[in-house]
Protein backbone atom coordinates (compact mmCIF):
# COMPACT_ATOMS: atom_id res chain seq x y z
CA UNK A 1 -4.53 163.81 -223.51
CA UNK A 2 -5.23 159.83 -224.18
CA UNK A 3 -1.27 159.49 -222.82
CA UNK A 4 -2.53 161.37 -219.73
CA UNK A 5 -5.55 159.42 -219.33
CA UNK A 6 -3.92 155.86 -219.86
CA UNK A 7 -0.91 156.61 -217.40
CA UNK A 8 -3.63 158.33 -214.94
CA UNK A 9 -5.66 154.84 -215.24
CA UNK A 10 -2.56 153.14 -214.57
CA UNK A 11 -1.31 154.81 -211.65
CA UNK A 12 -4.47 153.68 -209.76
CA UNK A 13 -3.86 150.52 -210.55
CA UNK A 14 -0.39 151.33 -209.33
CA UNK A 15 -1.39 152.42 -205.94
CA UNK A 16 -3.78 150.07 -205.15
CA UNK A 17 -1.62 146.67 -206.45
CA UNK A 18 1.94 145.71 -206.16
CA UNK A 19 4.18 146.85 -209.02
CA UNK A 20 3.29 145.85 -212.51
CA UNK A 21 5.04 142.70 -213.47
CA UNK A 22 6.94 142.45 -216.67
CA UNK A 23 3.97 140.88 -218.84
CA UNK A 24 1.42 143.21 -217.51
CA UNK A 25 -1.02 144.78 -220.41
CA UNK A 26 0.18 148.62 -220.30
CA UNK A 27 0.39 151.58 -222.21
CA UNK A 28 1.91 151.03 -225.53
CA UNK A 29 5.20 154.05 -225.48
CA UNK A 30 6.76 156.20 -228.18
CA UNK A 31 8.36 159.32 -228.27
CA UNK A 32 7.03 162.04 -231.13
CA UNK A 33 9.99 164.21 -232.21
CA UNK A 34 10.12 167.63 -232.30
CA UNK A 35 12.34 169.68 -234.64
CA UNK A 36 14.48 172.17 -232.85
CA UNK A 37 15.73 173.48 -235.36
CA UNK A 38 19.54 172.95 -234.22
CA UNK A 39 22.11 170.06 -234.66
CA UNK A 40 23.40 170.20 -231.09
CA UNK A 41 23.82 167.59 -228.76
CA UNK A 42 21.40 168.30 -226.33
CA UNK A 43 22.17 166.98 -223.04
CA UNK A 44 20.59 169.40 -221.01
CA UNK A 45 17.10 169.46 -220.56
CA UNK A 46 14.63 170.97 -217.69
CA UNK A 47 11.01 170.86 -218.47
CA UNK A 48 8.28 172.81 -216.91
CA UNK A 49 5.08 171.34 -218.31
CA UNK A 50 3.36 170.26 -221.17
CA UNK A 51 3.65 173.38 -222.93
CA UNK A 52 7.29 175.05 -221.15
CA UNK A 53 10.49 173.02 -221.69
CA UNK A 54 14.17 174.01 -222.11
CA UNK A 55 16.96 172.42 -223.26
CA UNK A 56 21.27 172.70 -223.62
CA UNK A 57 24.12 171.27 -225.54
CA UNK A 58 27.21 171.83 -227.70
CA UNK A 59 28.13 175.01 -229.25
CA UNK A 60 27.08 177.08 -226.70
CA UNK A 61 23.39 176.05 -227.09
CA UNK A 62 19.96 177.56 -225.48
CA UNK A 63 16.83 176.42 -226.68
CA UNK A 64 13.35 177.51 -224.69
CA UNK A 65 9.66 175.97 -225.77
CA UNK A 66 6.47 177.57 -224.55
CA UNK A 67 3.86 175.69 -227.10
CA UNK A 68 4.48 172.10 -226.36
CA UNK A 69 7.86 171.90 -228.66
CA UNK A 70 5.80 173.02 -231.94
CA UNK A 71 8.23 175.66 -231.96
CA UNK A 72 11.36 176.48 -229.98
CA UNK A 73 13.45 180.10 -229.47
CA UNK A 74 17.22 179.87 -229.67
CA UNK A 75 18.01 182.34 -226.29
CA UNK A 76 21.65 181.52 -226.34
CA UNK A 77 23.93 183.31 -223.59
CA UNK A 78 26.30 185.36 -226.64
CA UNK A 79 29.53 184.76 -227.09
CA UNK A 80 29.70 181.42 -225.66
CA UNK A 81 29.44 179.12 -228.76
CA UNK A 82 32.70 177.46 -227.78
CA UNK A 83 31.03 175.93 -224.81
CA UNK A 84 29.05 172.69 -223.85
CA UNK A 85 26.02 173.44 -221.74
CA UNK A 86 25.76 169.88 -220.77
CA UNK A 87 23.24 171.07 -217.73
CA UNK A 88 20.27 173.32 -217.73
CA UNK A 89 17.75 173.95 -214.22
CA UNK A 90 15.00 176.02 -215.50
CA UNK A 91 12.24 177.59 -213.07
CA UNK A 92 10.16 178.76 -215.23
CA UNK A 93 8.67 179.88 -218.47
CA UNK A 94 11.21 183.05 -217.56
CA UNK A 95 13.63 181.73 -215.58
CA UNK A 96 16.83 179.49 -215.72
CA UNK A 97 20.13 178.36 -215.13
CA UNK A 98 22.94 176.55 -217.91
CA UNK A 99 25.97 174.89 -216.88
CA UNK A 100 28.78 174.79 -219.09
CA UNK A 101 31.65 172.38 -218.65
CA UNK A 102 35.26 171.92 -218.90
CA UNK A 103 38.85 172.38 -217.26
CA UNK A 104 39.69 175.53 -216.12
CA UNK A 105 37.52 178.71 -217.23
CA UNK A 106 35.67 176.53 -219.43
CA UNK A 107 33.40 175.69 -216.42
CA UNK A 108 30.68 178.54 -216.35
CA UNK A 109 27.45 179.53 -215.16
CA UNK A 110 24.99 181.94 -216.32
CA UNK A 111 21.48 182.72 -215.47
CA UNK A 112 18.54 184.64 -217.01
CA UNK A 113 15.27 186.36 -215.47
CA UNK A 114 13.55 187.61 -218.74
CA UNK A 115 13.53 184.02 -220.66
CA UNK A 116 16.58 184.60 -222.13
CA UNK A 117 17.29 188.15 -223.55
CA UNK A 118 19.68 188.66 -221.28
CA UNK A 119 22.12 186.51 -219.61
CA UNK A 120 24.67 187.29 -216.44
CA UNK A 121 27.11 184.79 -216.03
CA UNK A 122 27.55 184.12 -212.08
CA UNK A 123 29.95 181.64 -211.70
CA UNK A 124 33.60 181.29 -213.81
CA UNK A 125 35.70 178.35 -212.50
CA UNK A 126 39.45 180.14 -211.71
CA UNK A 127 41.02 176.31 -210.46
CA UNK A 128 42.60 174.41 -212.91
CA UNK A 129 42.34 171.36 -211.39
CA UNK A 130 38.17 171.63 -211.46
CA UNK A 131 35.93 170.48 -214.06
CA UNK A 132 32.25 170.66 -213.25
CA UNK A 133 30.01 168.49 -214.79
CA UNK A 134 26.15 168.54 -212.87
CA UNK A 135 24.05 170.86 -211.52
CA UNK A 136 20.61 170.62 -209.34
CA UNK A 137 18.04 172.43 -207.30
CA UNK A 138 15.86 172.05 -203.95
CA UNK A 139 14.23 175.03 -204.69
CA UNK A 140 13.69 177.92 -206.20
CA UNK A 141 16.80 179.66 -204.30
CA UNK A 142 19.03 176.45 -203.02
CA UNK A 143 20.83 174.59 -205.61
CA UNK A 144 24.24 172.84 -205.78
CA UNK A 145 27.21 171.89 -208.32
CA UNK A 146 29.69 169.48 -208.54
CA UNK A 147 32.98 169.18 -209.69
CA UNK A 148 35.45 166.30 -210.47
CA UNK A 149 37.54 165.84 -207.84
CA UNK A 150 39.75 168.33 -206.46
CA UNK A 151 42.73 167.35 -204.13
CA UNK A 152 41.49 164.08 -203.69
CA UNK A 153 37.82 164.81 -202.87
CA UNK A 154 34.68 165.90 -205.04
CA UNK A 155 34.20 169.46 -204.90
CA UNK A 156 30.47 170.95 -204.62
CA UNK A 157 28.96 174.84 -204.56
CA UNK A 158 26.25 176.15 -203.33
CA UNK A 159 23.70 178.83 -204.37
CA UNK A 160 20.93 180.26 -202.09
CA UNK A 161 19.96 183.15 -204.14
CA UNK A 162 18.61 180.92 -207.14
CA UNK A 163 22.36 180.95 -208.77
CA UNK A 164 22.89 184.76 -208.61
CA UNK A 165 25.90 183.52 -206.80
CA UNK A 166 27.96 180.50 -205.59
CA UNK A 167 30.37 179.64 -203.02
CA UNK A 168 32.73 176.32 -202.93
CA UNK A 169 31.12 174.20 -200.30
CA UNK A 170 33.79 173.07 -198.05
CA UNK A 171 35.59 169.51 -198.50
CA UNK A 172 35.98 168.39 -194.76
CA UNK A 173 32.13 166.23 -194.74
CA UNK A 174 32.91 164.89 -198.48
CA UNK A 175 34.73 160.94 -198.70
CA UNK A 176 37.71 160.64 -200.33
CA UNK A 177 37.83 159.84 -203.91
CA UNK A 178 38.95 156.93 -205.43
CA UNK A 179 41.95 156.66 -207.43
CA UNK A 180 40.66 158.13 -211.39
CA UNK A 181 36.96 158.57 -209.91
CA UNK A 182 34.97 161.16 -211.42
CA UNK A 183 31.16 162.11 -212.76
CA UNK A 184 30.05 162.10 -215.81
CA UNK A 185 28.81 164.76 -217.50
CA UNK A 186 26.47 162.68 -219.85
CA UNK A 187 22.87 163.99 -218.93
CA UNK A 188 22.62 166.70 -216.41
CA UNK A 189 21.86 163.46 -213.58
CA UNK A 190 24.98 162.74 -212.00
CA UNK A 191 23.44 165.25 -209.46
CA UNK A 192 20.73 165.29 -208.39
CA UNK A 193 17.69 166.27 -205.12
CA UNK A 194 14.53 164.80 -203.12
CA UNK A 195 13.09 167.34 -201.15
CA UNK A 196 14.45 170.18 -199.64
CA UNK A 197 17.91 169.16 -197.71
CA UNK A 198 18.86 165.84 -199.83
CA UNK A 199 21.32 165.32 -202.86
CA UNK A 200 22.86 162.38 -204.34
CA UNK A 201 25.78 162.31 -207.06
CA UNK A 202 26.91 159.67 -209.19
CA UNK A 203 30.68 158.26 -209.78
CA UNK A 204 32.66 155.99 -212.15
CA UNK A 205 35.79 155.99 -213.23
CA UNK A 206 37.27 154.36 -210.69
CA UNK A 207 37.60 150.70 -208.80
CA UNK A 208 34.05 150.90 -208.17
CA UNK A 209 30.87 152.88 -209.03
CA UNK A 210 29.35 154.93 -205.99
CA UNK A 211 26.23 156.84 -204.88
CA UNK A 212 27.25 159.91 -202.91
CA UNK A 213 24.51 161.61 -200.79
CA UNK A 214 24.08 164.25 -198.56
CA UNK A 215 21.34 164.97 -196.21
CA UNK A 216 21.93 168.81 -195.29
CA UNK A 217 22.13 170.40 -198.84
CA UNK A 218 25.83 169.54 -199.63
CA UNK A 219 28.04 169.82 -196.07
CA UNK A 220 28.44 166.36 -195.36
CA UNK A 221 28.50 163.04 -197.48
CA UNK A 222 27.98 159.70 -197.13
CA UNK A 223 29.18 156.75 -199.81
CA UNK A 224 27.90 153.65 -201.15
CA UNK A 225 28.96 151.01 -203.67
CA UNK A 226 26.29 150.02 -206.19
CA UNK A 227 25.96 147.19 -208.39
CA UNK A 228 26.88 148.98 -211.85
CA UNK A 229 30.36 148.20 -213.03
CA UNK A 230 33.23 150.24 -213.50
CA UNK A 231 37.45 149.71 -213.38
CA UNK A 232 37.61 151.97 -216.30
CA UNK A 233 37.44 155.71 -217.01
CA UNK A 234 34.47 155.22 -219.84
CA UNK A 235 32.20 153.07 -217.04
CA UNK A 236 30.14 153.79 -214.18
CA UNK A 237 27.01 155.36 -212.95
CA UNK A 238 25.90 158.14 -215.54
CA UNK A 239 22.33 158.90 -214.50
CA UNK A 240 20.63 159.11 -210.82
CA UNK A 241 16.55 159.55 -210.02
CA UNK A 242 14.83 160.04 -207.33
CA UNK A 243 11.28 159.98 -206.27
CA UNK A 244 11.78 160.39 -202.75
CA UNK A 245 14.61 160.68 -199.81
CA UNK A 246 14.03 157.10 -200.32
CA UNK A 247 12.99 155.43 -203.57
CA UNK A 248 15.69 155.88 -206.00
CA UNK A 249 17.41 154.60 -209.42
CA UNK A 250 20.52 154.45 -210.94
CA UNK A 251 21.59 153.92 -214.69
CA UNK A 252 25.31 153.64 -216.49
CA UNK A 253 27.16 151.17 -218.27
CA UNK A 254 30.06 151.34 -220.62
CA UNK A 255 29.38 154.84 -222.87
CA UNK A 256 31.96 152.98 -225.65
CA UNK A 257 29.48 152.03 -228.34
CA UNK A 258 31.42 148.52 -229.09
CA UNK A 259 31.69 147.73 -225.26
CA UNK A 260 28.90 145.66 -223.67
CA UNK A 261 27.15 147.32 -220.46
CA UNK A 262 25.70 144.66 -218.58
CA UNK A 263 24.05 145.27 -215.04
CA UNK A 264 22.96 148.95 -216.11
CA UNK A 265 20.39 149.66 -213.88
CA UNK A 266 20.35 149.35 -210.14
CA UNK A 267 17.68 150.46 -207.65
CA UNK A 268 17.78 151.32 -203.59
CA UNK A 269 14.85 151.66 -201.31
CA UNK A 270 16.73 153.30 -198.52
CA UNK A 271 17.80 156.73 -199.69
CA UNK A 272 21.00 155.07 -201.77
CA UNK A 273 22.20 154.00 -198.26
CA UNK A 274 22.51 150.03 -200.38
CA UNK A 275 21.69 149.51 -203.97
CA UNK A 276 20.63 146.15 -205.89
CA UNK A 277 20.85 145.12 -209.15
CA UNK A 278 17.95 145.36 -211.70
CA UNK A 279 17.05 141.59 -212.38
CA UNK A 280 15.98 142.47 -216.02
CA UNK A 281 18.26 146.21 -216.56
CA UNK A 282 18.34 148.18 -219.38
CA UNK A 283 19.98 146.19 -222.19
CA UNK A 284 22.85 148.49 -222.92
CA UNK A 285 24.31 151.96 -221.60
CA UNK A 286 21.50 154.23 -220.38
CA UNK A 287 22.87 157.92 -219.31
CA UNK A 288 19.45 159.59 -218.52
CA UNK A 289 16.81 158.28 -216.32
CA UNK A 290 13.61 159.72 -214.88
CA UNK A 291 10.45 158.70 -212.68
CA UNK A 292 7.02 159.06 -213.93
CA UNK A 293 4.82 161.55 -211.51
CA UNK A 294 2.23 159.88 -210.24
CA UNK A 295 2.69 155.87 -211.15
CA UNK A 296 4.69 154.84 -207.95
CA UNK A 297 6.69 152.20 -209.51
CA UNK A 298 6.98 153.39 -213.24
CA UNK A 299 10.18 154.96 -214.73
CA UNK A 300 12.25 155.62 -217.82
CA UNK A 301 15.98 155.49 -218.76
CA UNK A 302 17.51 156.41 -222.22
CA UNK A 303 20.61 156.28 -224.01
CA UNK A 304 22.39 156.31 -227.52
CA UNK A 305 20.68 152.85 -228.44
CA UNK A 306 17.05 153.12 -227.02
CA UNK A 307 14.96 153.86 -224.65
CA UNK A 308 13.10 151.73 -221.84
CA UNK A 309 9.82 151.55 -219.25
CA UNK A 310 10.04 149.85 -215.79
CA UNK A 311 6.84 149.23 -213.73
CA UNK A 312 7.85 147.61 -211.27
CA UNK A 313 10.66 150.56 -209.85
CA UNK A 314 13.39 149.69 -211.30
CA UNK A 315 13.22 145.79 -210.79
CA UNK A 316 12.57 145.16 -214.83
CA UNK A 317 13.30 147.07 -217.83
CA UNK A 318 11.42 146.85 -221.24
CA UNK A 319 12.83 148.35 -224.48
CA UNK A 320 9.98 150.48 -225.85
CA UNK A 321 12.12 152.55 -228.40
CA UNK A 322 15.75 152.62 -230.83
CA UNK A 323 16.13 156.26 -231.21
CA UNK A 324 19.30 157.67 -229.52
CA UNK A 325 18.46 160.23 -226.51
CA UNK A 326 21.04 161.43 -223.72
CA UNK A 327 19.21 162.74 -220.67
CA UNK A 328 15.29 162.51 -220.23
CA UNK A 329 12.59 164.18 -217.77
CA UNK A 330 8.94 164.21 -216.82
CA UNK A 331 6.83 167.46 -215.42
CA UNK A 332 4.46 167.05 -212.39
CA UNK A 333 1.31 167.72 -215.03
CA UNK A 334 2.49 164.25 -216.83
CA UNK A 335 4.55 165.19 -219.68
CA UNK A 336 8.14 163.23 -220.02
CA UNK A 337 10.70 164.60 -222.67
CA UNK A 338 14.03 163.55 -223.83
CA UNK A 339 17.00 165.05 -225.89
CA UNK A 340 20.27 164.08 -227.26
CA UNK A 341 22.38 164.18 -230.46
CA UNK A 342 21.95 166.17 -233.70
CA UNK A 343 19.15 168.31 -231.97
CA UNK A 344 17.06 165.82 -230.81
CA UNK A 345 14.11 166.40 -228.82
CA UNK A 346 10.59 164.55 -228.16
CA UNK A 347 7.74 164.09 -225.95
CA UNK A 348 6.41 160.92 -224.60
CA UNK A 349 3.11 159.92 -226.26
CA UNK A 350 1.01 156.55 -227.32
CA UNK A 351 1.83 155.34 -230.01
């Protein structure tokens, strides 16, 4: 409750103001851990509220909340402990979707309707060449995923029935691919939506790192350079956000521990159409990043090596945290979580 009420007194400072600068007195951040009870790497995570949250990793891994993270159900999909659910979109306290990667048959997806008893697995990848690595949602019923390149050009499907079933979008309105360009399966954000017709997805890998976005739920692309480096299969964007159609960030780096990832957060104000770099970015690879509801200019990114709060959208980044988290997310009713290696999981509070 006091993290509600400092970040609600904020955001009216927020609206009526420019954004914060970088000295500005704000809320002092922390995350308070929760035990899962799992040593998965959890880099899927889809909260609902305060009190609903679910998350997805290694080993096949399901893990559903409904008290606020004091305790948390494993409601695995059986039989699949071979696979990485690196992606999770979850509706409700009742309802979700998991996205498991890999080549071949490897890349899966299953949904459940009665919080995870059951399982049906909808979608089984029979292409060798694709790999899928993100999945998002308009909407209850419109959602889309993306693969790694497939014959030169990033392959996407398409559910309208809430992932009961998926069709291969086709590749005619998607840009070529770069030579070794690819997404990054890092976080569940290397796709992601604003509104009810508009999706972005993130690229590395290659020359350069790109934005794709699409403006009628996945038919047709556009492309844009941004500011994050790349030139080698371990760099590139890793993480997208969006507020808006308009207002969005980008995070990335280097994911190589002993490699430095300068220029790791970038920012565009016209729907990813151009992107600038962050004049203070995150100080090291970042793979997760996430707006804050309701504080127009306030956001977080995470990685292995921290986490860190901008107030000033995306401009300037402050280091708030040294815990390792992979992918991170905030609810409408102000409640931000983040999860990542050996089962970690944690909401935002003041410390």
């Amino acid at each position: 409750m006091r993290l509600r009420i400092a970040l609600s007194a904020l955001s009216a400072a927020c609206v009526l103001a420019v954004p914060l600068p970088a000295h500005a007195d704000v809320p002092s951040l922390g995350w308070e851990l929760k035990s899962s009870g799992v040593t998965a790497r959890l880099r899927g995570l889809s909260p609902v509220s305060r009190d609903v949250a679910w998350a997805s990793g290694s080993e096949g891994t399901v893990l559903r909340t409904v008290d606020g993270g004091r305790t948390w159900q494993q409601v695995s999909p059986p039989g699949t402990q071979t696979l990485q659910f690196r992606d999770v979109e979850a509706f409700d306290a009742r309802r979700a979707v998991v996205l498991s990667i890999g080549e071949g048959g490897d890349s899966r997806v299953y949904r459940t309707e009665d919080a995870g008893r059951t399982w049906a697995e909808t979608f089984r990848n029979d292409d060798p060449k694709a790999f899928y690595d993100c999945m998002a949602f308009f909407d209850k019923r419109h959602g889309l995923a993306m693969s790694d390149p497939v014959d030169g050009r990033f392959r996407v499907l398409a559910t309208e029935d809430g992932g009961r079933s998926w069709q291969v979008l086709p590749s005619s309105g998607m840009p070529d691919a770069l030579p070794g360009e690819a997404g990054f399966a890092a976080s569940g954000q290397c796709l992601v939506t604003a509104g009810g017709q508009d999706a972005w997805l993130a690229s590395g890998g290659g020359e350069r790192s790109r934005v794709f976005h699409t403006g009628d739920r996945g038919r047709t692309w556009t492309v844009a350079d941004t500011p994050i480096p790349a030139g080698d299969p371990a760099r590139g964007v890793f993480g997208l956000a969006f507020r808006n159609r308009h207002q969005g960030l980008a995070v990335g780096g280097d994911y190589r521990p002993d490699q430095q990832s300068p220029s790791a957060g970038a920012l565009s104000g016209d729907g990813g159409a151009t992107w600038q770099p962050a004049a203070t970015p995150p100080p090291a690879y970042r793979s997760g990043v996430t707006w804050v509801p309701h504080l127009p200019f306030a956001a977080i990114a995470v990685g292995p090596s921290g986490s860190d709060v901008t107030y000033t959208g995306g401009r300037t980044w402050q280091t708030f945290d040294t815990g390792s988290f992979d992918t991170v997310s905030c609810t409408p009713d102000l409640a931000c979580w983040a999860s990542g290696e050996q089962g970690r999981i944690a909401r935002l509070t003041l410390r």
